[in-house]
N, C-alpha and C. Protein backbone atom coordinates (compact mmCIF):
# COMPACT_ATOMS: atom_id res chain seq x y z
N UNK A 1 52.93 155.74 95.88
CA UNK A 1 52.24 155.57 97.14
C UNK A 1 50.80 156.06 97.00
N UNK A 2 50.07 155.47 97.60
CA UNK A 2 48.22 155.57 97.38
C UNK A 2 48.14 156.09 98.14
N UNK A 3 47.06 157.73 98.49
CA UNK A 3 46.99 157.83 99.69
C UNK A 3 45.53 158.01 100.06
N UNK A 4 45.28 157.53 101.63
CA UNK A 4 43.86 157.10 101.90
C UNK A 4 42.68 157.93 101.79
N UNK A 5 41.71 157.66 101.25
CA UNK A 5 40.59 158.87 101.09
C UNK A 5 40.56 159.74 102.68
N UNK A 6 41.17 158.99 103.93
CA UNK A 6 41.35 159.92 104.99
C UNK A 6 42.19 159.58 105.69
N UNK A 7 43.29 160.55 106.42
CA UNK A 7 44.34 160.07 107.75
C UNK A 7 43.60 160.19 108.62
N UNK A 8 44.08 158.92 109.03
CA UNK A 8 43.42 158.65 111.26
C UNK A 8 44.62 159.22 111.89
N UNK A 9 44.38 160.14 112.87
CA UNK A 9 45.48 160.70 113.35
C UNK A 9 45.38 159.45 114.82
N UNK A 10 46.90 159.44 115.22
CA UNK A 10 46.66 158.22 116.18
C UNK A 10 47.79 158.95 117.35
N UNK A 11 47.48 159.32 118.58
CA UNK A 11 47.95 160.00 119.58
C UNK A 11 47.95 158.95 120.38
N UNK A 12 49.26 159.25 121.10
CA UNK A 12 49.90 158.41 122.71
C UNK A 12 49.25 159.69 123.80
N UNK A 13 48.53 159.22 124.67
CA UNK A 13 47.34 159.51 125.58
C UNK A 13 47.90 158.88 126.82
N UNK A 14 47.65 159.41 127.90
CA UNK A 14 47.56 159.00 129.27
C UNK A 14 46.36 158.90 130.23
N UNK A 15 45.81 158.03 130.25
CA UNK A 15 44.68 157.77 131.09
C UNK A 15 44.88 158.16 132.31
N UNK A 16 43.92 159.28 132.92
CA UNK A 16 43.58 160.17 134.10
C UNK A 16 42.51 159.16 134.61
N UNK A 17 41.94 158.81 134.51
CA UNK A 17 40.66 158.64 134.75
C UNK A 17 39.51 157.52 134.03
N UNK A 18 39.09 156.24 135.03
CA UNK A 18 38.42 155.43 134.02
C UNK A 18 37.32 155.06 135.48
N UNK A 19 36.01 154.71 134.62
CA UNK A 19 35.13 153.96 135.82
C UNK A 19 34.14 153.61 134.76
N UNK A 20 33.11 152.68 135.25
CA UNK A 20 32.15 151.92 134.87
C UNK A 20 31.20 152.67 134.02
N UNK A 21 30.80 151.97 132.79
CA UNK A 21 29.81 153.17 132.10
C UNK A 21 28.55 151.97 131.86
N UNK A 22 27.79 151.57 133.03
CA UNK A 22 26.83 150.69 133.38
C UNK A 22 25.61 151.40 132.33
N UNK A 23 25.37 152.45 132.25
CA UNK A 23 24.31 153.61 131.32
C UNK A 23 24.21 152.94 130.17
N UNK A 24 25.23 152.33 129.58
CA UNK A 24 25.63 152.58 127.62
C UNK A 24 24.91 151.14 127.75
N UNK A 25 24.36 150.94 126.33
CA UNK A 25 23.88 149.91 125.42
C UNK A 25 24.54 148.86 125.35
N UNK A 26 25.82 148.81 125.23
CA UNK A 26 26.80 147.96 124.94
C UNK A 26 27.32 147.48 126.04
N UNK A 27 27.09 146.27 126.60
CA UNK A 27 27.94 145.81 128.15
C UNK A 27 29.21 146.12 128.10
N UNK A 28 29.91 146.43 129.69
CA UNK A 28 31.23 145.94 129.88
C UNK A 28 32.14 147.19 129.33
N UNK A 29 30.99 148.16 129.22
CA UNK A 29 31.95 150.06 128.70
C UNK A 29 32.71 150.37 130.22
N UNK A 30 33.16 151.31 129.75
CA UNK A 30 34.02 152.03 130.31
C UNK A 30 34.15 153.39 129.78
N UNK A 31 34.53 154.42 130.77
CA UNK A 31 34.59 155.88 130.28
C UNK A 31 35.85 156.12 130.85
N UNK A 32 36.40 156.93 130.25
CA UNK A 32 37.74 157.06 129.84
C UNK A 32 37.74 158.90 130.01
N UNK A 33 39.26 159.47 130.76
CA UNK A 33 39.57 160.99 130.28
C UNK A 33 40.80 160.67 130.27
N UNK A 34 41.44 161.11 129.51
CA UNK A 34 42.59 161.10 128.95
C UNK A 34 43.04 162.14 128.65
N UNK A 35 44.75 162.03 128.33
CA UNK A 35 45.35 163.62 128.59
C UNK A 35 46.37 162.70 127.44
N UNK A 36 46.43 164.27 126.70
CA UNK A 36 47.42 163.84 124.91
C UNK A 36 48.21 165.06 125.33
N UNK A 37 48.87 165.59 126.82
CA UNK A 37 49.84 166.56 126.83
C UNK A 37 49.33 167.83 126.21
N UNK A 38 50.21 168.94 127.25
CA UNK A 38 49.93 170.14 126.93
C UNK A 38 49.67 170.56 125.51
N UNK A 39 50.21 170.32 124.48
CA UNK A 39 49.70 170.44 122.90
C UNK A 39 48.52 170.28 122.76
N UNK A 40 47.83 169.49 123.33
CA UNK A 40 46.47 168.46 122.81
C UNK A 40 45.22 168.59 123.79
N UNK A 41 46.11 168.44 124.91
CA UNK A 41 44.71 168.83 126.25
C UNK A 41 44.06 167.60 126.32
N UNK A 42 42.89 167.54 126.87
CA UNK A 42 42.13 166.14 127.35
C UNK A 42 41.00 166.05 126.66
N UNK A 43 40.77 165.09 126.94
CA UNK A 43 39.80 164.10 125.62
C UNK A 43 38.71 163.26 126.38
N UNK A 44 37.38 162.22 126.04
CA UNK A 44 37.22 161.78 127.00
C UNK A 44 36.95 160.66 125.45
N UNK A 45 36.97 159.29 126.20
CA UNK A 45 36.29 158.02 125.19
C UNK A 45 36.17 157.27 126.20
N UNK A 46 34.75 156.42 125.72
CA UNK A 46 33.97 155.48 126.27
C UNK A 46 34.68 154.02 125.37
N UNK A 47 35.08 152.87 125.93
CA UNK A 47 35.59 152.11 125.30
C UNK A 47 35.12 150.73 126.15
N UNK A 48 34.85 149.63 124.87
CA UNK A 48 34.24 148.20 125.92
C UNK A 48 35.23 147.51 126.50
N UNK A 49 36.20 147.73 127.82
CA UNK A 49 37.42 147.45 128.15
C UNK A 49 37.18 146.69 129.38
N UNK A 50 35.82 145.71 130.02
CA UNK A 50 35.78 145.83 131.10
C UNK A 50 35.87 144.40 131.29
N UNK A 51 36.20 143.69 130.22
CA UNK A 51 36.24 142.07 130.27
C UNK A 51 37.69 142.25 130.33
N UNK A 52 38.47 142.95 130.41
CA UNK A 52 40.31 142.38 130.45
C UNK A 52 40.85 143.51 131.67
N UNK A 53 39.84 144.65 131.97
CA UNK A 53 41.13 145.60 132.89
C UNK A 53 39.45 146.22 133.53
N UNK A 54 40.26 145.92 135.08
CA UNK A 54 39.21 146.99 136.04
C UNK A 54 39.40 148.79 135.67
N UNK A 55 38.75 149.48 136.21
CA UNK A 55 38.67 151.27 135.79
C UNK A 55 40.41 151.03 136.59
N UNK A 56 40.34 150.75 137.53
CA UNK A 56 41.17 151.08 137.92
C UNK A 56 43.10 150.94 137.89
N UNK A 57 43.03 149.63 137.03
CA UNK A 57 44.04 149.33 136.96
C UNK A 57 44.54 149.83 135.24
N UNK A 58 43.59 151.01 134.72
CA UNK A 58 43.67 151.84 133.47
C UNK A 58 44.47 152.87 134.08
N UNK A 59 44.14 153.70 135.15
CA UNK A 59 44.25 155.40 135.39
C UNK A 59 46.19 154.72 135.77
N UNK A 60 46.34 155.67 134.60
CA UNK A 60 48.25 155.95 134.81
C UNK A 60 48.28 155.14 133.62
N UNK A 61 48.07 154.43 132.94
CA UNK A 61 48.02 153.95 131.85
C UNK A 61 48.30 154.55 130.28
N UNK A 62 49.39 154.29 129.98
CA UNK A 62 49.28 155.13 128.33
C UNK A 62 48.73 153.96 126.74
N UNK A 63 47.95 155.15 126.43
CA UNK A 63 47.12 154.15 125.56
C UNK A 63 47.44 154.85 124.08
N UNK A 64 46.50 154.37 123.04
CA UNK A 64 46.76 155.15 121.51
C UNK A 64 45.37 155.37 121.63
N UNK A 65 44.87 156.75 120.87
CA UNK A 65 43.93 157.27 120.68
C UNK A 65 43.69 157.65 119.44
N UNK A 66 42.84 157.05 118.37
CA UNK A 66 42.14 158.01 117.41
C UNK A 66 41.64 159.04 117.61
N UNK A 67 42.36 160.11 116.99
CA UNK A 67 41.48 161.84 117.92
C UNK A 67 41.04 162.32 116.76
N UNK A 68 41.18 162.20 115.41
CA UNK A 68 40.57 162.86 114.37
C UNK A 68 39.09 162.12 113.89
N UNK A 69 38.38 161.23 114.45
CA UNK A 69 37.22 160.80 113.99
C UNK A 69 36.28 161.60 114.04
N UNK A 70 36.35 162.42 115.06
CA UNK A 70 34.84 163.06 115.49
C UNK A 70 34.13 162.46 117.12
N UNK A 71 33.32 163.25 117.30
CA UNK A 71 32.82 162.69 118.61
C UNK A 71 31.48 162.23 118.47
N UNK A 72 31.03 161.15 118.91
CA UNK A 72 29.70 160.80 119.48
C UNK A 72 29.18 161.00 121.05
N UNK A 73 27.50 160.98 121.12
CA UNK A 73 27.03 161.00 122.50
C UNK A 73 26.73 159.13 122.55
N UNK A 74 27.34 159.00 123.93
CA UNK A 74 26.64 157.73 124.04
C UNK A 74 25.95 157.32 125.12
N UNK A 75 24.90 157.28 125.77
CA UNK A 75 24.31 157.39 126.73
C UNK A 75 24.78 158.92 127.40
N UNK A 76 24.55 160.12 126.92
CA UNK A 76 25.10 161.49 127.53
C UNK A 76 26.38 161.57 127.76
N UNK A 77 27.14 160.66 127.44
CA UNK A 77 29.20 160.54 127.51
C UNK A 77 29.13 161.32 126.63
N UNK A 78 30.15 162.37 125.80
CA UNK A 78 30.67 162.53 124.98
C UNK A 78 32.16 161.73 124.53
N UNK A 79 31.97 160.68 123.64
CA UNK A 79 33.01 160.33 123.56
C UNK A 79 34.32 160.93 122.20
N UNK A 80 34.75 161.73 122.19
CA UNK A 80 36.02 162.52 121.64
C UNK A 80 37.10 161.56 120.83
N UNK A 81 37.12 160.45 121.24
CA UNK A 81 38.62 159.33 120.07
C UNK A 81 37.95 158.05 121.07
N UNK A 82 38.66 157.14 119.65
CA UNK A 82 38.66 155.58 119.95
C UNK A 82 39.79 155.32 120.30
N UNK A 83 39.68 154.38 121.43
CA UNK A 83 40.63 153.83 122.20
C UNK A 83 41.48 152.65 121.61
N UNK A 84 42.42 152.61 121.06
CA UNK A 84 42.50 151.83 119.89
C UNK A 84 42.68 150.29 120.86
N UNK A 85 42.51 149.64 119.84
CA UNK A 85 42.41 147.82 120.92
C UNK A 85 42.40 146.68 119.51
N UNK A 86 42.37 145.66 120.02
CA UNK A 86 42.59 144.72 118.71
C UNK A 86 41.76 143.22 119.41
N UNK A 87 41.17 142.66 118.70
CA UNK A 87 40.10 141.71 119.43
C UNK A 87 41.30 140.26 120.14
N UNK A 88 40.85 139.89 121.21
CA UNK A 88 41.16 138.70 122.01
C UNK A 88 40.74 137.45 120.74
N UNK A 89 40.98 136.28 121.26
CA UNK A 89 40.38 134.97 120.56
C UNK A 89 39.16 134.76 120.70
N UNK A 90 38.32 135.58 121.87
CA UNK A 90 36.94 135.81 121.90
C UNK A 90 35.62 137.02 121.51
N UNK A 91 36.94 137.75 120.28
CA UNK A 91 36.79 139.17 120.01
C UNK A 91 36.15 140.46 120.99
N UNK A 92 37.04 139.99 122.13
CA UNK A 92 36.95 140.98 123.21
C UNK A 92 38.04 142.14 123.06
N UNK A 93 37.98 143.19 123.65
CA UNK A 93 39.06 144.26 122.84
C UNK A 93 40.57 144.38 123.82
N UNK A 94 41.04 144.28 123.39
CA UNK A 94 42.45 144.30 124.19
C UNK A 94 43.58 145.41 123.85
N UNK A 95 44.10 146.12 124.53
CA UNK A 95 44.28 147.67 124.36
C UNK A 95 46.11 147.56 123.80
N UNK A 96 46.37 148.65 122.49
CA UNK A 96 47.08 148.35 122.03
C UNK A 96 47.49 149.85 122.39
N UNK A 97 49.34 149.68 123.45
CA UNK A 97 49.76 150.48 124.01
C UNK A 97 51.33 150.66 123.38
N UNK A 98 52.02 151.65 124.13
CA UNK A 98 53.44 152.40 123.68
C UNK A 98 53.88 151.15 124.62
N UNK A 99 55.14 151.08 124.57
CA UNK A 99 56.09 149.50 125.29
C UNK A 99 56.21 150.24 126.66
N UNK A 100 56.00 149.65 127.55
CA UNK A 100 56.13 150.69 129.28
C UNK A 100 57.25 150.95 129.26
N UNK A 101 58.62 150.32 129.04
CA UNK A 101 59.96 150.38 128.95
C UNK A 101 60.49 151.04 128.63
N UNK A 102 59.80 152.40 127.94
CA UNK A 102 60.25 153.74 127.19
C UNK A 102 59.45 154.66 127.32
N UNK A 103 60.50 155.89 127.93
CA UNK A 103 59.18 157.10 127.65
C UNK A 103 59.26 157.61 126.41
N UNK A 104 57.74 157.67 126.16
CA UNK A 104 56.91 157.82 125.41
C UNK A 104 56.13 159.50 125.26
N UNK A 105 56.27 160.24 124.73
CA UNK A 105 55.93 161.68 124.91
C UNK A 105 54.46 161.62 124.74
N UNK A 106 53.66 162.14 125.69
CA UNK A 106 52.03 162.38 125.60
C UNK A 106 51.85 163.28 124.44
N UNK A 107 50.67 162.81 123.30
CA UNK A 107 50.71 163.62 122.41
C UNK A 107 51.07 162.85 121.14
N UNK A 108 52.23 161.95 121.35
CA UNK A 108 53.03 161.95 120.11
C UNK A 108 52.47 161.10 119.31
N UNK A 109 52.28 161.74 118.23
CA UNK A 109 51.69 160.43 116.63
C UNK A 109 52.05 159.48 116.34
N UNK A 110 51.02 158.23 116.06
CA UNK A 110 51.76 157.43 114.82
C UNK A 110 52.39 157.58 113.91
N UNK A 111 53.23 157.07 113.54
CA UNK A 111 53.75 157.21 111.99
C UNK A 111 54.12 155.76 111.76
C-alpha cells in the first residue's frame, strides 16, 4: 500500500449556520459555521454553494468537511475546512453528504 505524501482528514459536520458571502471574489459564496460535535467544536467555511441550495435550506444540514488543510482569509471570513462537493454537468459544486436515512455521528471520519 502507497501512502499519500499527506492524509485529508474528512469529518461529518452539521451546518448551524449559512448566509450570503456577496464580499468574496468568487460569485455565488456562501459562509458556512458548522459543528463536528463536542470532540471537534465549530469550524467556519466559505463555500460556492449558491447556484444549487439557498443559506437557508443548508442550516440542519450534515455535510463532509476537510478540517486538516489549514485556514484561509477570504474577504475577512476565516475559512477553517472545505466543504467537500463534486462538480454538476456545469461544474457547479454540488455537496457530497452522509445518506439522511442514518444517523450519522457529528465528528465522525472518513475511512
Amino acid at each position: 500500500m502507497v501512502e499519500s505524501p499527506f492524509d485529508v482528514e474528512i469529518r461529518v459536520g452539521e451546518v448551524l449556520e449559512a448566509e450570503p458571502f456577496p464580499e468574496a471574489n468568487k460569485p455565488k459564496m456562501t459562509k458556512l459555521w458548522i459543528t463536528l460535535g463536542e470532540d471537534h467544536g465549530e469550524i467556519q467555511s466559505a463555500a460556492q454553494l449558491d447556484h444549487h441550495y439557498e443559506p437557508s435550506e443548508l442550516e440542519g444540514r450534515r455535510v463532509l468537511c476537510a478540517t486538516n488543510l489549514g485556514s484561509v482569509r477570504i474577504a475577512g471570513f476565516k475559512s477553517e475546512a472545505l466543504t467537500v462537493g463534486v462538480p454538476d454537468e456545469d461544474e457547479f459544486p454540488v455537496l457530497v453528504e452522509p445518506d439522511r436515512d442514518v444517523d450519522v455521528p457529528l465528528g465522525g471520519s472518513l475511512y
